[in-house]
C-alpha atoms as a PDB file:
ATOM      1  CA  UNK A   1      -8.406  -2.678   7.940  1.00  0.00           C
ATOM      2  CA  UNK A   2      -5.680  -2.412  10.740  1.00  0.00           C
ATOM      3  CA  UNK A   3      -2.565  -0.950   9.096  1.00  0.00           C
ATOM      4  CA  UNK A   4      -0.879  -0.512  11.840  1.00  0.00           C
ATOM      5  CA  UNK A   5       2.612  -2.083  13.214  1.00  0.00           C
ATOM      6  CA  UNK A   6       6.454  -0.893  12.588  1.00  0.00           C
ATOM      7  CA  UNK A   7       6.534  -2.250   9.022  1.00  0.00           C
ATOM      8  CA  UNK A   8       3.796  -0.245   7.924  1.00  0.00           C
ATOM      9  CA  UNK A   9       4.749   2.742   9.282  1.00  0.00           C
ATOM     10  CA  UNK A  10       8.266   2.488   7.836  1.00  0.00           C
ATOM     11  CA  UNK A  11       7.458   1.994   3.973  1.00  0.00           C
ATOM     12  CA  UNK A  12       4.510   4.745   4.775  1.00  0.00           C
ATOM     13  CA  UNK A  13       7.404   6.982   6.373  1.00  0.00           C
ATOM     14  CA  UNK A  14      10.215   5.997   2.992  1.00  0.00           C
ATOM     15  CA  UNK A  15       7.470   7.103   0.926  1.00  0.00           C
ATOM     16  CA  UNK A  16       6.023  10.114   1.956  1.00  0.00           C
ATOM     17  CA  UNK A  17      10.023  11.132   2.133  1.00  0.00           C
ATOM     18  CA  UNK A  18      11.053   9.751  -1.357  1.00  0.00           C
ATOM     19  CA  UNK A  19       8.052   9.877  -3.772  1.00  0.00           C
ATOM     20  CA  UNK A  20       6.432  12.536  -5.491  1.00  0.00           C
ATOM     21  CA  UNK A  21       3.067  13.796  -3.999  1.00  0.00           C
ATOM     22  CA  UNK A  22       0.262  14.320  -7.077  1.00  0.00           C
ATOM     23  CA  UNK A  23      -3.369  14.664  -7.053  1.00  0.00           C
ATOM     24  CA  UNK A  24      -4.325  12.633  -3.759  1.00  0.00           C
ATOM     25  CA  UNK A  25      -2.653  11.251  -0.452  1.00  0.00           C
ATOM     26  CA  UNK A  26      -1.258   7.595  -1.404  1.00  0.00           C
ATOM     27  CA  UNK A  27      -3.487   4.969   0.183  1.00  0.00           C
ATOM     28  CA  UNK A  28      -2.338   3.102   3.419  1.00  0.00           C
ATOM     29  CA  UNK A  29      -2.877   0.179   2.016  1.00  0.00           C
ATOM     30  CA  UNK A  30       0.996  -1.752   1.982  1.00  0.00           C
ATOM     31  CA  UNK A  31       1.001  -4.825  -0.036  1.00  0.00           C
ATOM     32  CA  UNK A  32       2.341  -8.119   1.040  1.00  0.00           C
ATOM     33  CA  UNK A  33       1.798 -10.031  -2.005  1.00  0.00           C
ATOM     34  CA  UNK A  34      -0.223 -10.097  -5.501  1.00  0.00           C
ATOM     35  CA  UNK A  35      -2.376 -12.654  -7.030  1.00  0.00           C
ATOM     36  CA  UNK A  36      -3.574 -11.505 -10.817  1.00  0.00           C
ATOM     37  CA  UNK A  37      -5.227  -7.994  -9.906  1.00  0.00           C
ATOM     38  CA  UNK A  38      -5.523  -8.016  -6.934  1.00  0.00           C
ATOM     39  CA  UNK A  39      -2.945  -7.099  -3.831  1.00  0.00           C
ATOM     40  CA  UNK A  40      -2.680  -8.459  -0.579  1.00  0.00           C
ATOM     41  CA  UNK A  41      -1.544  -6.897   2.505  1.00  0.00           C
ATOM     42  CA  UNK A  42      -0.565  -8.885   5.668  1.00  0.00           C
ATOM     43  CA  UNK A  43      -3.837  -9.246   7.262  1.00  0.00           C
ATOM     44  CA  UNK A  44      -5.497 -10.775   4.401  1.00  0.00           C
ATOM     45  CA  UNK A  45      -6.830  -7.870   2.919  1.00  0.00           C
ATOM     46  CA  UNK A  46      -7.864  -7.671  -0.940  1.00  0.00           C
ATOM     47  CA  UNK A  47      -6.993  -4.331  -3.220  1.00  0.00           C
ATOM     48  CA  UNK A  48      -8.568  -4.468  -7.150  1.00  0.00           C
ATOM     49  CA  UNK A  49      -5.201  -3.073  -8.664  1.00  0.00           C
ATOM     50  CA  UNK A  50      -6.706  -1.656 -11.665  1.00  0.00           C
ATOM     51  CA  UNK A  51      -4.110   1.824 -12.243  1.00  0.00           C
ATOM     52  CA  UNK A  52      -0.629  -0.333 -13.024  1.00  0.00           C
ATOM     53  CA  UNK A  53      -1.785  -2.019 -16.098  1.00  0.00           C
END
């Protein structure tokens, strides 16, 4: 999964900065868009959603 490029690195940057840190490192994973449960990030790539209801 390349996660790479200035967007990315931008939301990863606002939310290491602004949200709280529990339990585990948040994913890299950035969605793009959502189809039922799963996300999508710009590449094409599929993440189950299964924690936000």
């Amino acid at each position: 999964m390349n996660m790479n490029g200035p967007m990315n690195d931008a939301i990863r940057t606002r939310a290491n900065k602004h949200l709280l840190h529990f339990g585990c490192e948040f994913a890299s994973f950035v969605p793009a868009r959502a189809e039922g449960t799963f996300l999508y990030d710009t590449q094409g790539n599929r993440m189950l959603d299964f924690t936000s209801g």
